[in-house]
Protein backbone atom coordinates (compact mmCIF):
# COMPACT_ATOMS: atom_id res chain seq x y z
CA UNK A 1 4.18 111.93 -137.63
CA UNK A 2 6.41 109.40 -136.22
CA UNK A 3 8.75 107.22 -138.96
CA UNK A 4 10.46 104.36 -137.81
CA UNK A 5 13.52 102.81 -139.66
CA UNK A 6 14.49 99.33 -140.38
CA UNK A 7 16.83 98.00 -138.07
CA UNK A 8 19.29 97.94 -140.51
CA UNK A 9 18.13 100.93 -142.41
CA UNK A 10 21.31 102.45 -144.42
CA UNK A 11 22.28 106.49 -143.90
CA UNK A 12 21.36 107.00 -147.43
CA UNK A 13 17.72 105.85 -146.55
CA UNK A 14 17.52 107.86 -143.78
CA UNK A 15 18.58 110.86 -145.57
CA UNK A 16 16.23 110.22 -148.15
CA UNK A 17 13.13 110.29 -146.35
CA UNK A 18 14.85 113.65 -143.84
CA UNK A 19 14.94 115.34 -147.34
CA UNK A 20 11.39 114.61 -148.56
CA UNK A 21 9.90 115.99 -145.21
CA UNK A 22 12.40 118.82 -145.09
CA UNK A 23 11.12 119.49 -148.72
CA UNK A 24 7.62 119.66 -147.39
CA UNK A 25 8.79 122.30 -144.65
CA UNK A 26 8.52 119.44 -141.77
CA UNK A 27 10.83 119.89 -138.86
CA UNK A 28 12.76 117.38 -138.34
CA UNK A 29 13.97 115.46 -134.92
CA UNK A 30 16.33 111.98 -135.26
CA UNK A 31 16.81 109.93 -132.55
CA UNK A 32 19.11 107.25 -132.74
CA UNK A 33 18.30 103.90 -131.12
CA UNK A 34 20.08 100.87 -130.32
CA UNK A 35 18.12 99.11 -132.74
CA UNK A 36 15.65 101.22 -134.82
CA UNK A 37 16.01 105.24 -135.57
CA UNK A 38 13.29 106.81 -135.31
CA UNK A 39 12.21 110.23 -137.09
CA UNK A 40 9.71 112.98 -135.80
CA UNK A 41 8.19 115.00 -138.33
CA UNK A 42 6.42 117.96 -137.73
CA UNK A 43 4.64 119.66 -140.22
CA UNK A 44 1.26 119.75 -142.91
CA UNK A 45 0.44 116.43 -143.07
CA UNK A 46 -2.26 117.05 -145.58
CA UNK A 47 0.74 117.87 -147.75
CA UNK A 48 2.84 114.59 -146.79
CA UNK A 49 0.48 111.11 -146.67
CA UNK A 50 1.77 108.61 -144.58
CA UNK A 51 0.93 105.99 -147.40
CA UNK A 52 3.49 107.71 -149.61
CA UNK A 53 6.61 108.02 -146.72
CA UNK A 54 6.12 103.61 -146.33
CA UNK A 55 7.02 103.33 -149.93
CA UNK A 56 10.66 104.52 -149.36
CA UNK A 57 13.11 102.18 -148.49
CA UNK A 58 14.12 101.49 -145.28
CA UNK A 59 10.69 102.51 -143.82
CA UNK A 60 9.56 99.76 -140.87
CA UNK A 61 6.46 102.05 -139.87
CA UNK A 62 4.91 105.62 -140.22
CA UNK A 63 2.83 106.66 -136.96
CA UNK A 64 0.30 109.60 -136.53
CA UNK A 65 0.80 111.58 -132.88
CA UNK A 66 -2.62 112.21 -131.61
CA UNK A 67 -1.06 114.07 -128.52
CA UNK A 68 -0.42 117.97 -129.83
CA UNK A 69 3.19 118.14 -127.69
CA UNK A 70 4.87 115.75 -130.55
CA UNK A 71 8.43 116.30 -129.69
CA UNK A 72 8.00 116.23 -126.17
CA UNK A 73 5.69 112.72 -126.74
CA UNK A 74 6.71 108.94 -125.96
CA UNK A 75 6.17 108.81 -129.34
CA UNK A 76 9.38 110.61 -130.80
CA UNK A 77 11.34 109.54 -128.06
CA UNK A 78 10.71 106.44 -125.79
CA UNK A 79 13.36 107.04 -123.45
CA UNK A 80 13.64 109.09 -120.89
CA UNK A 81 16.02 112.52 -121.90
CA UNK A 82 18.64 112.90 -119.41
CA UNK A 83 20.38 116.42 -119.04
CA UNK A 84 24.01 115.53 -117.90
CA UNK A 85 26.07 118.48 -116.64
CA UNK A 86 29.81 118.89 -116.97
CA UNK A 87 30.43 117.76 -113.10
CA UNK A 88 28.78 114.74 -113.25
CA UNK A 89 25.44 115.63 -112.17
CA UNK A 90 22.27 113.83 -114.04
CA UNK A 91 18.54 114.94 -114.27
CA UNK A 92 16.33 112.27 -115.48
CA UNK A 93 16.69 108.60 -116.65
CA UNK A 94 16.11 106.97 -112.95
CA UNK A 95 19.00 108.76 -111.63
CA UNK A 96 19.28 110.01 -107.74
CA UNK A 97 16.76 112.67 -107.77
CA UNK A 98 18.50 115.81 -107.70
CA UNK A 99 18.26 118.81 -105.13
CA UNK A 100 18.17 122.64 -105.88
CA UNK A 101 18.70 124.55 -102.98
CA UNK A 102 18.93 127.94 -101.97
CA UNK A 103 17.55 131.37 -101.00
CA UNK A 104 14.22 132.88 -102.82
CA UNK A 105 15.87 136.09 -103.50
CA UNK A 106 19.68 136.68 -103.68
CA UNK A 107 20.18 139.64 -101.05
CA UNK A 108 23.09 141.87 -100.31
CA UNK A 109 24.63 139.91 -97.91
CA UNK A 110 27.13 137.70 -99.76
CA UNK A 111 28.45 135.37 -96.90
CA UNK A 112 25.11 135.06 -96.10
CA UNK A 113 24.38 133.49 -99.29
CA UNK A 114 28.20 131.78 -99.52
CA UNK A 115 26.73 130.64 -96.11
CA UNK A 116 23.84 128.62 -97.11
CA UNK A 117 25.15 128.00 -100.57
CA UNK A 118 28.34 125.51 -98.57
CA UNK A 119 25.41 123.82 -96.18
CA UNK A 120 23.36 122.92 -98.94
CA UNK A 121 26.29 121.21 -100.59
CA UNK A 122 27.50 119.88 -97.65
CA UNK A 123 24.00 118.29 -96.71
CA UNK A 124 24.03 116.80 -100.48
CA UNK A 125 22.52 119.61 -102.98
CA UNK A 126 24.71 119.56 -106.18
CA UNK A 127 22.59 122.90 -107.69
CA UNK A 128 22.21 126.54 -105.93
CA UNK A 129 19.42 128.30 -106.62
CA UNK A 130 18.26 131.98 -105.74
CA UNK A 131 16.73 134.29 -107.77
CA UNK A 132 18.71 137.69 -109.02
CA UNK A 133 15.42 139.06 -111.29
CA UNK A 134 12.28 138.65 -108.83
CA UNK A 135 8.89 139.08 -110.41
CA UNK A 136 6.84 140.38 -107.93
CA UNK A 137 3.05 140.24 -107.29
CA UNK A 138 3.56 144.00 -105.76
CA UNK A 139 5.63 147.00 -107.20
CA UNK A 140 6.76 147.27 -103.81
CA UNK A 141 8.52 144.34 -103.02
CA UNK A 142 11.62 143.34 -103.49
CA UNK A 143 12.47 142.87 -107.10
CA UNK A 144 16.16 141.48 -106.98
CA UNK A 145 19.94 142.69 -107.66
CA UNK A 146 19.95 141.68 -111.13
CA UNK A 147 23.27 141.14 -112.82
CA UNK A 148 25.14 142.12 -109.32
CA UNK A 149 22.82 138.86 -108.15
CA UNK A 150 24.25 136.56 -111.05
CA UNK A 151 27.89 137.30 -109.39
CA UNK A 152 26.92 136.88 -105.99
CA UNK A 153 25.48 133.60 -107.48
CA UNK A 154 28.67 132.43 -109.59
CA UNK A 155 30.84 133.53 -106.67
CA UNK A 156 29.07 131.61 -104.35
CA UNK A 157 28.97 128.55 -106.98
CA UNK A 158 32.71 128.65 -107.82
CA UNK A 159 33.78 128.61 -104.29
CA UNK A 160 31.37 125.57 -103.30
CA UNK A 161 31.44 123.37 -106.76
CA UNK A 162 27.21 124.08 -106.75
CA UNK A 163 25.65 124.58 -110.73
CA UNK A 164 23.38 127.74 -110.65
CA UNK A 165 19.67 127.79 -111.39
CA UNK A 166 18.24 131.37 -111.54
CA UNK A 167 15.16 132.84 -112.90
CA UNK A 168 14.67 134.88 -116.57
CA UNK A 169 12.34 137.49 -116.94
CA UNK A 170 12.54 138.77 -120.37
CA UNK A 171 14.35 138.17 -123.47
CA UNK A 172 16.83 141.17 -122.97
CA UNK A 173 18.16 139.37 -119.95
CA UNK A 174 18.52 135.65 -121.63
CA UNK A 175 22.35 136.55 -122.66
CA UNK A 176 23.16 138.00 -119.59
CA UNK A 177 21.89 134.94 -117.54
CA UNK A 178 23.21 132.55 -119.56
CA UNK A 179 26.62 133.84 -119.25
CA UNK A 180 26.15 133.16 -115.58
CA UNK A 181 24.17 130.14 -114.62
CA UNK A 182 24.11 126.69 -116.15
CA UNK A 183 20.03 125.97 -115.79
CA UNK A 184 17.55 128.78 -117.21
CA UNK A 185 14.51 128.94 -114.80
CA UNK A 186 11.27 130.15 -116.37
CA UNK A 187 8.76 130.77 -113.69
CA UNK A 188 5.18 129.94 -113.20
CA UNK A 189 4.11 133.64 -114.49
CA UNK A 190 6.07 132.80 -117.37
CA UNK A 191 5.34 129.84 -118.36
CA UNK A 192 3.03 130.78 -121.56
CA UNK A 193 5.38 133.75 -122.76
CA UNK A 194 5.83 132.43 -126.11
CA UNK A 195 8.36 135.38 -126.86
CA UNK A 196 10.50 134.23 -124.26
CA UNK A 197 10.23 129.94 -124.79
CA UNK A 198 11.28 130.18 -128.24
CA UNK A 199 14.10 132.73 -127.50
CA UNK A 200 14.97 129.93 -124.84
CA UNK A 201 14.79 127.41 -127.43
CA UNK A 202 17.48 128.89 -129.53
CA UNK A 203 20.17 128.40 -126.97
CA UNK A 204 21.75 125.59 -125.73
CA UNK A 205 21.56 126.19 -122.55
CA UNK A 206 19.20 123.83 -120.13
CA UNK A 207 16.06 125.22 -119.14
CA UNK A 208 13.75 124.61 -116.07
CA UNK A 209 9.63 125.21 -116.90
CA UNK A 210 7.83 125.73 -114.05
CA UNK A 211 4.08 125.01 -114.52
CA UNK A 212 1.80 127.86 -114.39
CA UNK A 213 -1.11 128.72 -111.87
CA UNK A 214 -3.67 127.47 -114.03
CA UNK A 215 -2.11 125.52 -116.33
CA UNK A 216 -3.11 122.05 -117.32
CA UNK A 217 -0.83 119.16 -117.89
CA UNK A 218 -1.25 119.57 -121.85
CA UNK A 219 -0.49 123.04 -121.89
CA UNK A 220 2.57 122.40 -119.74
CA UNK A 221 3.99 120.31 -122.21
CA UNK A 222 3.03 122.27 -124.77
CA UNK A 223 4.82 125.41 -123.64
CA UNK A 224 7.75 122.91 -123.45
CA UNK A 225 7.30 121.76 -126.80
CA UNK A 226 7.94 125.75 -127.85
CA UNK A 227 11.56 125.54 -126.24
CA UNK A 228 11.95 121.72 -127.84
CA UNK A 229 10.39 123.14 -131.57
CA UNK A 230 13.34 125.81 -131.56
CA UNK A 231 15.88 123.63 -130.86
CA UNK A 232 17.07 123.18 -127.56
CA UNK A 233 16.40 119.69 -126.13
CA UNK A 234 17.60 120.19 -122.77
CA UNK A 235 14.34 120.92 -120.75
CA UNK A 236 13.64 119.92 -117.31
CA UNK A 237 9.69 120.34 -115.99
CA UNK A 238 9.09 121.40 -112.22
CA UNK A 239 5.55 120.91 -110.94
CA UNK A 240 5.26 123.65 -108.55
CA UNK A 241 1.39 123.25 -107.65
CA UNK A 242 -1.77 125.20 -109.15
CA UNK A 243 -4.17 127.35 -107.71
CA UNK A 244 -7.01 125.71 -105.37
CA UNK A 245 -9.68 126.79 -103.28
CA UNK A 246 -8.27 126.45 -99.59
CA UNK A 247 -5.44 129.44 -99.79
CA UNK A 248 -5.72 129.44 -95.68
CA UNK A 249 -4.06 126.54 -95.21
CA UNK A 250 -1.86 125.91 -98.03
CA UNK A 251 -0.41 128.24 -100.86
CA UNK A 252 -1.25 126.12 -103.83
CA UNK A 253 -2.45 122.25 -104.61
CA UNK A 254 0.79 120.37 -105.07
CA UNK A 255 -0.59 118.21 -107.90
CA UNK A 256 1.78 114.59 -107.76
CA UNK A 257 -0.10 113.02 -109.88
CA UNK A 258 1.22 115.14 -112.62
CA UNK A 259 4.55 113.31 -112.39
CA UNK A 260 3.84 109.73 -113.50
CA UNK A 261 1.44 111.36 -116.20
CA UNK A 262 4.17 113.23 -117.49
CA UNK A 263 6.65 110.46 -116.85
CA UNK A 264 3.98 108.42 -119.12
CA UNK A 265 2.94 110.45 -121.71
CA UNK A 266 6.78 112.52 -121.99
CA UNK A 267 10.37 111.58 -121.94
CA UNK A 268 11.14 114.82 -120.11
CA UNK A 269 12.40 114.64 -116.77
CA UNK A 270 10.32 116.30 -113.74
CA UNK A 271 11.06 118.04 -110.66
CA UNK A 272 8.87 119.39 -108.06
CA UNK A 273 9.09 122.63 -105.78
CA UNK A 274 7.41 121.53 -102.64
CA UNK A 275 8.46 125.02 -100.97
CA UNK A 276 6.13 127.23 -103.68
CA UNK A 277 3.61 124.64 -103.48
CA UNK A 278 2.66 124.69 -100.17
CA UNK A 279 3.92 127.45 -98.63
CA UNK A 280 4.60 126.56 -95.29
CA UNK A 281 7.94 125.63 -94.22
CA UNK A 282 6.43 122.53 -91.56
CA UNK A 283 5.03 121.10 -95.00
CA UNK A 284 8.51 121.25 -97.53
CA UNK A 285 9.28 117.33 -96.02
CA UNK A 286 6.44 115.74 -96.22
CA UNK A 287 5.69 116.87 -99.77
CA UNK A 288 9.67 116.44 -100.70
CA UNK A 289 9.43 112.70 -99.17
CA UNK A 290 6.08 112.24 -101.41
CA UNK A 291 7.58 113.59 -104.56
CA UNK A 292 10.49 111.73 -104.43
CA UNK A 293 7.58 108.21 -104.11
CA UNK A 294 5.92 109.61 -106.84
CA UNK A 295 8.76 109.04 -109.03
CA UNK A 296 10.21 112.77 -109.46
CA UNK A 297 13.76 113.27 -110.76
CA UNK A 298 14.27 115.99 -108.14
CA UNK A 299 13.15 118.76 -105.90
CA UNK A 300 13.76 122.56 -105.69
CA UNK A 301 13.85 123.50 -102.32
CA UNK A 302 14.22 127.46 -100.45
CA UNK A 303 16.74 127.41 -97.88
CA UNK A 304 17.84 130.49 -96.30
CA UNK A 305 20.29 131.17 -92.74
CA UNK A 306 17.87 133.48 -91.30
CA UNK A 307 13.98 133.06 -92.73
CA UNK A 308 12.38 135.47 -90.64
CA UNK A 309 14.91 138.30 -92.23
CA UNK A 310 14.39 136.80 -95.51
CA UNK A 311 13.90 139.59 -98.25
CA UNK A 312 10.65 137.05 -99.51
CA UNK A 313 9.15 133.96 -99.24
CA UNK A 314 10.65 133.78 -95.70
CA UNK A 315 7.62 131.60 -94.86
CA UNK A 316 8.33 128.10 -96.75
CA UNK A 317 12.20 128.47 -96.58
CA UNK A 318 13.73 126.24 -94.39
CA UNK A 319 16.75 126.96 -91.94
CA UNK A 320 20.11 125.30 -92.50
CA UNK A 321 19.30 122.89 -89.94
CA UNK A 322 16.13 121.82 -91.19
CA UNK A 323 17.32 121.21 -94.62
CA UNK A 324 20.24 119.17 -93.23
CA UNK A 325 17.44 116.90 -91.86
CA UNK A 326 15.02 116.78 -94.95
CA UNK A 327 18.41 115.39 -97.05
CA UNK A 328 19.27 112.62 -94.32
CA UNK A 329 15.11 111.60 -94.09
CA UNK A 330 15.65 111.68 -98.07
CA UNK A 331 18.57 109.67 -98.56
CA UNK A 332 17.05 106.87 -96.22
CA UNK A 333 13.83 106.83 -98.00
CA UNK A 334 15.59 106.95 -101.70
CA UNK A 335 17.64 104.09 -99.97
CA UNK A 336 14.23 102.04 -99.18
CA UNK A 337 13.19 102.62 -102.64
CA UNK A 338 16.01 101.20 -104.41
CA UNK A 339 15.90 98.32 -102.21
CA UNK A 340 11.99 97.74 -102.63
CA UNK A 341 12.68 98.38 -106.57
CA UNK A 342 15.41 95.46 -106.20
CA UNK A 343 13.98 93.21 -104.98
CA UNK A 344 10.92 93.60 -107.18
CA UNK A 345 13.06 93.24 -109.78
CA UNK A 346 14.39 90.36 -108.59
């Protein structure tokens, strides 16, 4: 349930009503407005009426969630969550959409990857991404360098200025890879291994969630709610498409309209991976350029110096040169946008 505060509701009130839920075994979320605080409550309500929670002082209005992802709900939270990063860098909130650039895999060659890791900055990336733990379809493919892929990836991150976004696998590996990168990515595969969300939730740390395969939009935000329930507030989505009929032609369905429903129905922000959505490296711009329309706060795209060498997903990484001109088309169209959103406003 949902409990919002008088406007000038006292501490002592607020408390009050935080202990009677807590009592109850709710879990509890405050958020702080400008003008009301509002309380999520999560819990039995069969053992906590509404009725009796408008009695207490202070109490403006008590609200039942009908959506099952409470915490990540417009409901607890009408604003949008922004994940700020010690640099400077925003996700979320209507800020410039944010790039994530990089290799698939992170592969032996470090000035390779120091390489692509100081043109993606240069052409306007602020995150590096790459993978050091690669879950892989096949036994036989390439399944990553593991912690000596984390250095490569902090090296490559110190020398440039670029935050690192890198995938976890299992549990046993969260502590290793959060001593190295400052975004947690849980993959598509992963997306619905509860064992590993609410480990996630109990750090700190921010966490991508990739949308699974299959997945509809209320069990994406559901999984999310399991990193949100334990604690950690910091999520980021990334539609990354779903699985379709027409695999000859592209590798998934990029679905955009799940960004303004999410963007309406959740106060997380939302990025999109146009690269392991289609598939296809002549398809990344198009489906960046629509994503960033659609209202996304940012894309994750693979970039590598030599694709055809690639150790995987050669196939929808872009070169250097290509990603240099996907982030000039992008800043003129996010350029356009502010100035059609101006003047609308106007």
């Amino acid at each position: 349930m949902i409990i919002i505060m008088e406007s000038g509701a006292t501490e002592a009130q607020i408390n009050k009503v935080v202990k009677h839920l807590e009592e109850n075994d709710f879990k509890i979320n405050i958020n702080y407005g400008e003008v009301f605080t509002v309380i999520a409550a999560i819990g039995d309500k069969r053992l906590v009426q509404p009725h009796s929670i408008n009695s207490f002082d202070g109490v403006r209005e008590v609200k039942l969630i009908q959506e099952p992802f409470k915490l990540a709900s417009r409901e607890s939270k009408k604003e949008d969550t922004v994940i700020e990063f010690k640099n400077g860098v925003k996700i979320g909130g209507g800020n410039k959409p944010v790039v994530m650039a990089g290799p698939c895999s992170v592969e032996e060659d470090f000035d390779a990857l120091l390489e692509i890791a100081c043109a993606v900055k240069d052409s306007g990336a602020e995150i590096l991404r790459g993978g050091a733990f690669k879950p892989r379809t096949s036994p036989y493919d390439f399944q990553g360098m593991e912690e000596k892929g984390l250095k490569y990836l902090k090296e490559a991150a110190e020398k440039t200025g670029l935050l690192v976004i890198t995938e976890v696998m299992d549990t046993l590996d969260l502590p290793l890879i959060c001593e190295y990168a400052d975004i947690i990515q849980v993959g598509a595969r992963n997306m619905q291994n509860f064992k590993l969300l609410k480990a996630i939730g109990k750090t700190n740390k921010p966490v991508m969630l990739k949308r699974g395969p299959a997945a509809g939009i209320r069990e994406f935000l559901l999984a999310a709610e399991h990193i949100l329930y334990n604690g950690n507030e910091n999520v980021i989505l990334c539609e990354r498409g779903i699985k379709g009929f027409d695999s000859n032609y592209t590798r998934n369905v990029l679905d955009l309209a799940a960004v303004p429903v999410i963007k309406k129905f959740s106060h997380l922000p939302i990025i999109v991976d146009p690269s392991h959505a289609t598939g296809k490296r002549y398809l990344i711009e198009p489906m960046s350029k629509a994503a960033v329309v659609s209202g996304a706060d940012g894309l994750m795209v693979e970039v590598h110096n030599n694709p055809d060498k690639a150790y995987s997903d050669g196939a929808q990484s872009l070169t250097i040169p290509q990603f240099k001109t996907l982030m000039t088309h992008l800043s003129a169209l996010v350029k356009v946008l502010n100035e059609s959103r101006d003047l609308i406003v106007v």
